[in-house]
N, C-alpha and C. Protein backbone atom coordinates (compact mmCIF):
# COMPACT_ATOMS: atom_id res chain seq x y z
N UNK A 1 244.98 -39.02 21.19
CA UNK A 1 243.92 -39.29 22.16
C UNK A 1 243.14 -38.01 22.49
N UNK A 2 243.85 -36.76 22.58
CA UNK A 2 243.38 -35.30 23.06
C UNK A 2 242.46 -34.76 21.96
N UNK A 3 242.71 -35.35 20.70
CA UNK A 3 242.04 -34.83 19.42
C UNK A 3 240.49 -35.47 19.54
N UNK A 4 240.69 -36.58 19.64
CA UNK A 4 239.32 -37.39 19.90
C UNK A 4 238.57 -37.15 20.92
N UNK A 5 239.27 -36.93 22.17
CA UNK A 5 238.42 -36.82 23.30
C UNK A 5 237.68 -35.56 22.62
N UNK A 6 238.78 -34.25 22.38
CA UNK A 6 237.82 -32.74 21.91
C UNK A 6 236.78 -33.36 20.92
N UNK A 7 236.65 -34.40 19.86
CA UNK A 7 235.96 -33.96 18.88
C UNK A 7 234.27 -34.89 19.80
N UNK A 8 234.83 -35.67 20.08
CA UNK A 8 233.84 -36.41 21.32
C UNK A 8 232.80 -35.24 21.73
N UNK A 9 233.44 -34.74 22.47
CA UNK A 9 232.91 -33.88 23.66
C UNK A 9 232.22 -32.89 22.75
N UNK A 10 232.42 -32.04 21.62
CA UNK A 10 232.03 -31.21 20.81
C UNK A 10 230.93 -31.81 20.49
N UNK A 11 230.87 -32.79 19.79
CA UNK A 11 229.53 -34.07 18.65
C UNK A 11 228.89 -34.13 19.83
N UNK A 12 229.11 -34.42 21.39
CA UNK A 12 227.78 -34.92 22.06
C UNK A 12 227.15 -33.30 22.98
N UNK A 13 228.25 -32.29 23.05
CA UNK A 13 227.81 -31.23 23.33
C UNK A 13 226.47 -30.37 22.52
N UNK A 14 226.73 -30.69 20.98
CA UNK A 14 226.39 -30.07 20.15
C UNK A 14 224.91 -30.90 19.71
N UNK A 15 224.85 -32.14 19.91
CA UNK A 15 223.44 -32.74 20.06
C UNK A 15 222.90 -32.66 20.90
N UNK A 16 223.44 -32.50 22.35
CA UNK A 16 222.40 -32.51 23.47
C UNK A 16 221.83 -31.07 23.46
N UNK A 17 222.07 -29.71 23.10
CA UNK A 17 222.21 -28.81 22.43
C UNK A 17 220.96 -28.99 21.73
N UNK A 18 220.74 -29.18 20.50
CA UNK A 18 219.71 -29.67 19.34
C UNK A 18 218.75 -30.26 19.87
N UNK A 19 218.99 -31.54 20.63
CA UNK A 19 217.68 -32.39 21.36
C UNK A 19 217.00 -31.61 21.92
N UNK A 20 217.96 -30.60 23.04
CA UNK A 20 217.04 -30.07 24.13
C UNK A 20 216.26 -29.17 23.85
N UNK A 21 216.83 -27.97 22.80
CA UNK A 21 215.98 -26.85 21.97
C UNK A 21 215.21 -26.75 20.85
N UNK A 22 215.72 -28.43 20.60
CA UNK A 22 213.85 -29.09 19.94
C UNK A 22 212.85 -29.43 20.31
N UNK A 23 213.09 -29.88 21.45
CA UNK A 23 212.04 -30.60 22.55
C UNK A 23 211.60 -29.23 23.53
N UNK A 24 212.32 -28.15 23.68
CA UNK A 24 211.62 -27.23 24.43
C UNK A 24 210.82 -26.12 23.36
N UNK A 25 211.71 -25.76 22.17
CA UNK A 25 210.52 -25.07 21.01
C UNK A 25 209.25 -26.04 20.58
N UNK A 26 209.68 -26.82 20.48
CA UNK A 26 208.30 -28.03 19.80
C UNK A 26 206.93 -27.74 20.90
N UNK A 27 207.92 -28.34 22.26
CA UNK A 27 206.62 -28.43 23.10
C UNK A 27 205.88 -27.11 23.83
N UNK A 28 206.68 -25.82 23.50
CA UNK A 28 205.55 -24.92 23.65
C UNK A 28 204.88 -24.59 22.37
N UNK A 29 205.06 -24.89 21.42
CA UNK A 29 204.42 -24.46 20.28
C UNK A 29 202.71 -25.46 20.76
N UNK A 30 203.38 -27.18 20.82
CA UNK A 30 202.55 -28.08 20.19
C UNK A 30 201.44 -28.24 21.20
N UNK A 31 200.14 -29.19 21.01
CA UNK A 31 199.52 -29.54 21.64
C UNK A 31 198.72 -30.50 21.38
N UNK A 32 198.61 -31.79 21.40
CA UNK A 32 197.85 -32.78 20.87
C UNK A 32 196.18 -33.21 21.07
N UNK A 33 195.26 -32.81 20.34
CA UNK A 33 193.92 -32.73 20.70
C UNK A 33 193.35 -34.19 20.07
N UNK A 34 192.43 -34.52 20.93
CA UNK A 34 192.04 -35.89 19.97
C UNK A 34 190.45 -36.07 20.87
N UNK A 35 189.71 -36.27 19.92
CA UNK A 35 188.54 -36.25 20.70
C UNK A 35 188.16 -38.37 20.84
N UNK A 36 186.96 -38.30 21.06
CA UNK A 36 186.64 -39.91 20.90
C UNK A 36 184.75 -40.02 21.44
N UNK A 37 184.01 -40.04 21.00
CA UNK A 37 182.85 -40.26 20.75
C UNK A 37 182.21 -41.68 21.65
N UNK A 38 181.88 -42.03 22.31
CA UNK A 38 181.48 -43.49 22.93
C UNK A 38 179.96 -43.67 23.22
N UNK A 39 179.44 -44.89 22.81
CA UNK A 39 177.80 -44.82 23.52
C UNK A 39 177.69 -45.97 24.34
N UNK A 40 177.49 -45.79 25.60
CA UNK A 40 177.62 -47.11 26.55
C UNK A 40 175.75 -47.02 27.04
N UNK A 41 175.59 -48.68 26.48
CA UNK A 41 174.18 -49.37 27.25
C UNK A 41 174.12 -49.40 28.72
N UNK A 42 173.17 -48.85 28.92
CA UNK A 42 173.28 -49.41 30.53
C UNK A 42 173.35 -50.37 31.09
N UNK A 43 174.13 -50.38 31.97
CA UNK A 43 175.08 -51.45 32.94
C UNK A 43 176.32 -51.97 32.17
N UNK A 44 176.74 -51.62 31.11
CA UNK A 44 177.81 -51.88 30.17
C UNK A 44 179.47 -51.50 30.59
N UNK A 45 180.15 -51.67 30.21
CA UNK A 45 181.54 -51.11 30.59
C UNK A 45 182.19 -50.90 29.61
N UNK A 46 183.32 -49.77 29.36
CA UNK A 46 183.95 -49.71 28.46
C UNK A 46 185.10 -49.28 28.74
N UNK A 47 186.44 -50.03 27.79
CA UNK A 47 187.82 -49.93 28.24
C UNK A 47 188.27 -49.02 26.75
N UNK A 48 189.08 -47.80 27.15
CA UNK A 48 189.71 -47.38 26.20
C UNK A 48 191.00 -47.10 26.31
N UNK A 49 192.11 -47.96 25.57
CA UNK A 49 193.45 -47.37 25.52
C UNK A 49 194.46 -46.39 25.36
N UNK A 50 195.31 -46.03 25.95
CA UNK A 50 195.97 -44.90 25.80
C UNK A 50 197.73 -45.06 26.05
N UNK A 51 198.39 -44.36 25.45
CA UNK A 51 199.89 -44.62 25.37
C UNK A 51 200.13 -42.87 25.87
N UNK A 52 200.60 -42.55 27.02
CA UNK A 52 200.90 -41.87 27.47
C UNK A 52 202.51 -41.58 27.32
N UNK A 53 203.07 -40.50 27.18
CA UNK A 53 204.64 -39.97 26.98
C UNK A 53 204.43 -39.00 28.12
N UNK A 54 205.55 -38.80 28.54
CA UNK A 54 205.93 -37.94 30.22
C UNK A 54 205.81 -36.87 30.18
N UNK A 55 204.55 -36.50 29.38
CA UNK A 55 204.38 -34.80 29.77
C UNK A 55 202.73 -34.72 29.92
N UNK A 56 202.29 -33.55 30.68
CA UNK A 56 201.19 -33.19 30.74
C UNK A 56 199.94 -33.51 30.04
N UNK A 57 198.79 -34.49 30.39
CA UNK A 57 197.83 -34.76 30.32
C UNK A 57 196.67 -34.48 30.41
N UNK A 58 195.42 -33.97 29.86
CA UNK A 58 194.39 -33.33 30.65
C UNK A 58 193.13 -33.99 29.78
N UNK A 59 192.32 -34.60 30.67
CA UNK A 59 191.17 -35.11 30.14
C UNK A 59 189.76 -34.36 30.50
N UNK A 60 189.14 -34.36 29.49
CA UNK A 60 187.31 -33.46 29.75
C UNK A 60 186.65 -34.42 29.45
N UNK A 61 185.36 -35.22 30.23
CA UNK A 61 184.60 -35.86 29.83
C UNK A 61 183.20 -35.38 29.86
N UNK A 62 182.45 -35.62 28.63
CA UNK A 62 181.41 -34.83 28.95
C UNK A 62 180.33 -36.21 28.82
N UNK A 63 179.02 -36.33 29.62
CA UNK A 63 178.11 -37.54 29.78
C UNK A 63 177.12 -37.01 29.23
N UNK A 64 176.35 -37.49 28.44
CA UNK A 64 174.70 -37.17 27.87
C UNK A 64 173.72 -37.98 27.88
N UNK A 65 172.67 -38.40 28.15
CA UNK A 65 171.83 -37.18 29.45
C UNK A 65 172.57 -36.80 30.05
N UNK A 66 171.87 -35.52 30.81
CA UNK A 66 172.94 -35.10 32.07
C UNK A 66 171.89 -35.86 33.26
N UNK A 67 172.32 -36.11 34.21
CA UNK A 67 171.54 -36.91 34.92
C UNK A 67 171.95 -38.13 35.04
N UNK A 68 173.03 -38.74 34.24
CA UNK A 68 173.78 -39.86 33.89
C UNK A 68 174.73 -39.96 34.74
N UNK A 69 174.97 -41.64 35.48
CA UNK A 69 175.19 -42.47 36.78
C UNK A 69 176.57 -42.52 35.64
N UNK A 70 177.84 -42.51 36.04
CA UNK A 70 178.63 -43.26 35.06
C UNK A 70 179.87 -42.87 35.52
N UNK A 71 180.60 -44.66 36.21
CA UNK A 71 181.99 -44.52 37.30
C UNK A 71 183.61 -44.57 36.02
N UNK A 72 184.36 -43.69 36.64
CA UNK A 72 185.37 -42.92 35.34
C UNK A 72 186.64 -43.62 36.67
N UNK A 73 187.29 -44.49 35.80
CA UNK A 73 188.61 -44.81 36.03
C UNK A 73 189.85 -44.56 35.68
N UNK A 74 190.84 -44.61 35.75
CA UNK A 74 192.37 -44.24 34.68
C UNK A 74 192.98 -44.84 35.61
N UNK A 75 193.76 -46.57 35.10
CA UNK A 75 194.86 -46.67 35.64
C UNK A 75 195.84 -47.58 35.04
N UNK A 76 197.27 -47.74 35.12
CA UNK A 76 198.41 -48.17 34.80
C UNK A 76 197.94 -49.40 34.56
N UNK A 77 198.35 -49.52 33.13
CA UNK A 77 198.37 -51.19 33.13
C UNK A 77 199.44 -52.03 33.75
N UNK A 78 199.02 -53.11 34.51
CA UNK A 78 199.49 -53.96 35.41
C UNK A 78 199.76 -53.32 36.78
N UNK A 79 199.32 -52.64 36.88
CA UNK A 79 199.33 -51.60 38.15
C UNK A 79 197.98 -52.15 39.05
N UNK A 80 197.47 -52.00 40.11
CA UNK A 80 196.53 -52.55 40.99
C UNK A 80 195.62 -50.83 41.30
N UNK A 81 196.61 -50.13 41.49
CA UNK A 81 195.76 -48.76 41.82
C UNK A 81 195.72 -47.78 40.77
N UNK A 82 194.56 -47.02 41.03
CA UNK A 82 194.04 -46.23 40.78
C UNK A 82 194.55 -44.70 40.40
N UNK A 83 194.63 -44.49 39.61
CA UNK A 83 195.29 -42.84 39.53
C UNK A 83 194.62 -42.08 39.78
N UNK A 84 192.97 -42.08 38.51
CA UNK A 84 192.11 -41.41 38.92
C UNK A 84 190.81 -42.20 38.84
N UNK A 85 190.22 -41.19 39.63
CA UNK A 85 188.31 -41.82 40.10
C UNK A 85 187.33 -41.36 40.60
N UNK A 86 186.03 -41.47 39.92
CA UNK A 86 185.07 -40.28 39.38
C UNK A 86 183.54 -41.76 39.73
N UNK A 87 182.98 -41.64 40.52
CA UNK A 87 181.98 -42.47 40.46
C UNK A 87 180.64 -41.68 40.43
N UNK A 88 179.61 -42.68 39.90
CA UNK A 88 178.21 -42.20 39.71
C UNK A 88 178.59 -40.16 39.39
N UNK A 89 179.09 -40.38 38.17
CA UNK A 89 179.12 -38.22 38.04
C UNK A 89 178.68 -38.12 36.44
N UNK A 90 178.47 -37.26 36.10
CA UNK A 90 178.05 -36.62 34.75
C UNK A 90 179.23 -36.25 33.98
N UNK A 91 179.84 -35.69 34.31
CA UNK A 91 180.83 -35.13 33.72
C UNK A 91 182.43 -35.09 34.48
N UNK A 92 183.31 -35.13 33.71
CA UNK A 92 184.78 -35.35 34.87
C UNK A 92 185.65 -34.19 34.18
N UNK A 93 186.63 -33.61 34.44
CA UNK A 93 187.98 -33.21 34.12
C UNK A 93 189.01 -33.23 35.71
N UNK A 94 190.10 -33.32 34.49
CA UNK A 94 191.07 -33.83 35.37
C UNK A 94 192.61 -33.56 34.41
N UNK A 95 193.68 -33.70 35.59
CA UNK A 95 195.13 -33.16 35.12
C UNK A 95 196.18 -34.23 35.18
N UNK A 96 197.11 -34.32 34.71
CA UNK A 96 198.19 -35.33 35.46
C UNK A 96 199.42 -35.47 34.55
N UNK A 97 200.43 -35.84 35.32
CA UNK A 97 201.58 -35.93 34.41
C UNK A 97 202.11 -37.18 34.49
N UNK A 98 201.87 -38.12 34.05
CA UNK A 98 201.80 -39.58 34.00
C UNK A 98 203.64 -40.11 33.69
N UNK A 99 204.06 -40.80 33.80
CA UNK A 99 205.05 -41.58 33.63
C UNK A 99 204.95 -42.40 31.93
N UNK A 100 205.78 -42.60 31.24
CA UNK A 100 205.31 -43.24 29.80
C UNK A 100 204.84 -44.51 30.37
N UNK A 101 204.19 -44.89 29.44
CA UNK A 101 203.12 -46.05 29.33
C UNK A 101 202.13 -46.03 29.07
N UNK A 102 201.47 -47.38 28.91
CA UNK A 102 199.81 -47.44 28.64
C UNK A 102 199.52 -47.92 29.50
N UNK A 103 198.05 -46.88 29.35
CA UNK A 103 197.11 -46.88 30.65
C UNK A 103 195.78 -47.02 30.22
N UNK A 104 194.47 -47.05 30.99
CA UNK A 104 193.43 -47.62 30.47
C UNK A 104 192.05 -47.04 31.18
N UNK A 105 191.64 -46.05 30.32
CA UNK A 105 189.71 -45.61 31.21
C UNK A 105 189.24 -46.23 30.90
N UNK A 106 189.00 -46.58 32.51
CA UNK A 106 187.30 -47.17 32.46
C UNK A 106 186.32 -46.97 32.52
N UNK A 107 185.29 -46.93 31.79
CA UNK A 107 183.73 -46.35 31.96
C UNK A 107 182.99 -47.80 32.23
N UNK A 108 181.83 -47.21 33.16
CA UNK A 108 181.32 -48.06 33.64
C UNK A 108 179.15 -47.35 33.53
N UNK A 109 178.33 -47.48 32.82
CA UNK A 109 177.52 -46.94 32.81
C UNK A 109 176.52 -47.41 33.82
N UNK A 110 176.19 -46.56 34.62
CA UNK A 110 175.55 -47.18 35.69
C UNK A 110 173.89 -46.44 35.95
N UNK A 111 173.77 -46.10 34.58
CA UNK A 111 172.46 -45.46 34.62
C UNK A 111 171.32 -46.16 34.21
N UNK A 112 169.86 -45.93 34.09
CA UNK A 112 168.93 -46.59 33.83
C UNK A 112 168.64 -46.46 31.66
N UNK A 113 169.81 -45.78 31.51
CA UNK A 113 169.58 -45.66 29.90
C UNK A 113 171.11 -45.37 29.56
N UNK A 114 170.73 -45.42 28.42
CA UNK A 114 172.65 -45.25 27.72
C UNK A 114 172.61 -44.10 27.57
N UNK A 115 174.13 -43.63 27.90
CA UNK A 115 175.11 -42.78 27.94
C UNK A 115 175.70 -42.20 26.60
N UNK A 116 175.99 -41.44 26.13
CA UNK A 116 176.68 -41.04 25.11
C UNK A 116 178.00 -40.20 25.66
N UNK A 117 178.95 -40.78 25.49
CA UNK A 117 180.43 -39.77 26.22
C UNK A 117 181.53 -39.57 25.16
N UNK A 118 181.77 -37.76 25.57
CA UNK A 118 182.46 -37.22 24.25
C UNK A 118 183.49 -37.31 25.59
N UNK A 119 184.89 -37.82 25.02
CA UNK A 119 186.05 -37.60 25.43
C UNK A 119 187.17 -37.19 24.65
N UNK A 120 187.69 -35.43 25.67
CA UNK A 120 188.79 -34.94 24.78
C UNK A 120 189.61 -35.27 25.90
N UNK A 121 190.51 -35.38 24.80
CA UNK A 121 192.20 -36.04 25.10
C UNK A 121 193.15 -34.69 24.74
N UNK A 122 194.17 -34.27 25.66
CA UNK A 122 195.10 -32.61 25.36
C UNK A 122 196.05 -33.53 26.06
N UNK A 123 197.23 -33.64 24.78
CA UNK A 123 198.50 -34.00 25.94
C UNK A 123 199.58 -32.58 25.19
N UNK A 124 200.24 -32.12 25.88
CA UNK A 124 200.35 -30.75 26.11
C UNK A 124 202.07 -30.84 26.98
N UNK A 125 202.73 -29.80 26.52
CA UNK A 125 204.41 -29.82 27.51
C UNK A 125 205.37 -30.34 27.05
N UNK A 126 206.23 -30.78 28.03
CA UNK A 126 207.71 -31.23 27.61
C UNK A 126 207.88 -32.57 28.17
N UNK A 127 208.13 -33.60 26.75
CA UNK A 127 208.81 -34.56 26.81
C UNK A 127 209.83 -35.09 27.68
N UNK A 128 209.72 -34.95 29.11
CA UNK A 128 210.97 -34.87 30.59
C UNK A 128 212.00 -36.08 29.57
N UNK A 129 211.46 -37.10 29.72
CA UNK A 129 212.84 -38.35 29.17
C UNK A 129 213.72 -37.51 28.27
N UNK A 130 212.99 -37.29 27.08
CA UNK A 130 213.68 -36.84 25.95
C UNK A 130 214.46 -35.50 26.41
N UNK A 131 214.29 -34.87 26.70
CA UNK A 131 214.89 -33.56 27.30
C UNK A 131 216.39 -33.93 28.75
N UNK A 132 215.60 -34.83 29.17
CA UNK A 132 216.89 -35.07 29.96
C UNK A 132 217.92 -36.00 29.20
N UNK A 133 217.88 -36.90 28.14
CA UNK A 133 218.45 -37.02 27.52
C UNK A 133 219.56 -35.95 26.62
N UNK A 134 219.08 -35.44 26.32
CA UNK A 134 219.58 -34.32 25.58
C UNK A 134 220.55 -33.40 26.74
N UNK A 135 219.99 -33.13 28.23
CA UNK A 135 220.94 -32.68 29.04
C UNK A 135 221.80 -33.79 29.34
N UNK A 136 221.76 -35.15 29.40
CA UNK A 136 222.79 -35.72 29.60
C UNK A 136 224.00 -35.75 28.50
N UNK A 137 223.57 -35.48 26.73
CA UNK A 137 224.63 -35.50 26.10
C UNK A 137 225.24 -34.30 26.88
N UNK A 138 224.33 -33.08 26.91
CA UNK A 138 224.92 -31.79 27.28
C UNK A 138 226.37 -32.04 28.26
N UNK A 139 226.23 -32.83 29.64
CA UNK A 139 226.93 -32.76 30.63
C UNK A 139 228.24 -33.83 30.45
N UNK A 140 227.95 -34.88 29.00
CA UNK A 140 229.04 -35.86 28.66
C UNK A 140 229.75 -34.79 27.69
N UNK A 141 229.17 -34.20 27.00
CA UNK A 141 230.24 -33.38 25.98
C UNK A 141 230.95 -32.58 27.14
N UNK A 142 230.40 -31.78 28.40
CA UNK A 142 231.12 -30.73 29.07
C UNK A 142 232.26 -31.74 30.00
N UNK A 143 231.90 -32.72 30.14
CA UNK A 143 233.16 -33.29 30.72
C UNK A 143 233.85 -34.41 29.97
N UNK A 144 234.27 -35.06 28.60
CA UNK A 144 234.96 -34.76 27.82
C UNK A 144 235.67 -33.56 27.23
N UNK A 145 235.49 -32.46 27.31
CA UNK A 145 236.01 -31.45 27.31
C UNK A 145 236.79 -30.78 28.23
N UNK A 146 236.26 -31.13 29.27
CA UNK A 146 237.07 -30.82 30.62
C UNK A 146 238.42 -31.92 30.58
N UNK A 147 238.09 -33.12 30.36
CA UNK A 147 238.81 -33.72 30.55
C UNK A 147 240.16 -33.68 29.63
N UNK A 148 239.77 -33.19 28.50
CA UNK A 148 240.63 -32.69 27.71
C UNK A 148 241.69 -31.63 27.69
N UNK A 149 240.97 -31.07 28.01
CA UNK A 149 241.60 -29.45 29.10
C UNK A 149 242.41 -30.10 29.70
N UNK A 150 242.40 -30.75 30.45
CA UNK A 150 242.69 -31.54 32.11
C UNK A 150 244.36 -32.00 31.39
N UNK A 151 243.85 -33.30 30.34
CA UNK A 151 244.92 -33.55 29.31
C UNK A 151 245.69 -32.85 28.99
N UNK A 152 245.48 -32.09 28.38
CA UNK A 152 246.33 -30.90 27.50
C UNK A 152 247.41 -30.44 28.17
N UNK A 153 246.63 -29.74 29.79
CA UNK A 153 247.43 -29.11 30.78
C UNK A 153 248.54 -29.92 31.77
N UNK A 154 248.17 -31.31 31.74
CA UNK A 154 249.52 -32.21 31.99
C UNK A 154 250.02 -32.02 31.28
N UNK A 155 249.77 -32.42 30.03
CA UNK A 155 250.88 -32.68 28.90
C UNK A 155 251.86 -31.40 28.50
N UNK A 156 250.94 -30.81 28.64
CA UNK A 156 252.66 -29.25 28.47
C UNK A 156 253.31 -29.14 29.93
N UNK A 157 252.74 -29.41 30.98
CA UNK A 157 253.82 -29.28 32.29
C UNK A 157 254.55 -30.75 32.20
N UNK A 158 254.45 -32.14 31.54
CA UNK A 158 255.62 -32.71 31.30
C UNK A 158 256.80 -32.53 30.19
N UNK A 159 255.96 -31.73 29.29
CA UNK A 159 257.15 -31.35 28.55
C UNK A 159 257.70 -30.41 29.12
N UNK A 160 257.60 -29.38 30.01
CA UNK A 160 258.46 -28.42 30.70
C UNK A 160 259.87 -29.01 31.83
């Protein structure tokens, strides 16, 4: 039983280990850029999708004309409120560290001519789920191991 518990505790020590110092080298190296091009008619609306993972978010919107009426939404699908919100503006940026899921901007062109909107997308940081995952193997391998210890050290004071 003492053999298994050690080899236990080692295998999940030694992945949570790997997970976590993949997910923390990766995510300072990485950074995900993605642009997206849109031309909204006036009085038009437009919904664009997004699948968000639990790390750092940052959106730049840029409006052309400048002079351009145009209301900027972001929120949780099936959610009622609002995360973020930008009415009648030209241009938006903005930060956030969202929870996983998909979520959904809304553009709304509210000008007397169409809009042309360049939107960059930077998701940027550390994967929190995945990383705490990886500390949870960390803290199941350290107590399988303990517990083993724990084992061991009965077992030679009953043989004494």
């Amino acid at each position: 039983m003492n053999i298994w518990l050690k080899r236990i505790g080692l295998i999940l020590l030694i992945a949570g280990l790997t997970v976590t110092a993949t997910i923390l080298v990766k995510s300072v190296r990485e950074e995900h850029v993605s642009k997206k091009n849109i031309t909204l008619q006036k009085g038009w609306l437009g919904i664009i999708y997004y699948y968000f993972h639990d790390n750092t978010v940052e959106f730049l919107i840029e409006i052309m004309p400048s002079g351009s009426a145009v209301d900027i939404y972001l929120q949780r699908m099936g959610s009622p409120e609002r995360l973020v919100e930008f009415n009648d503006v030209d241009s938006a940026e903005f930060k956030l560290e969202p929870s996983r899921g998909l979520y959904m901007l809304v553009l709304q062109n509210k000008s007397e001519h169409d809009a042309s909107i360049l939107i960059t997308f930077i998701s940027k940081g550390i994967q929190r789920s995945i990383m705490y995952t990886g500390m949870a193997a960390i803290a199941l391998g350290a107590v399988c191991l303990a517990a083993n210890k724990l084992l061991g050290l009965r077992e030679t004071r009953d043989i004494d």
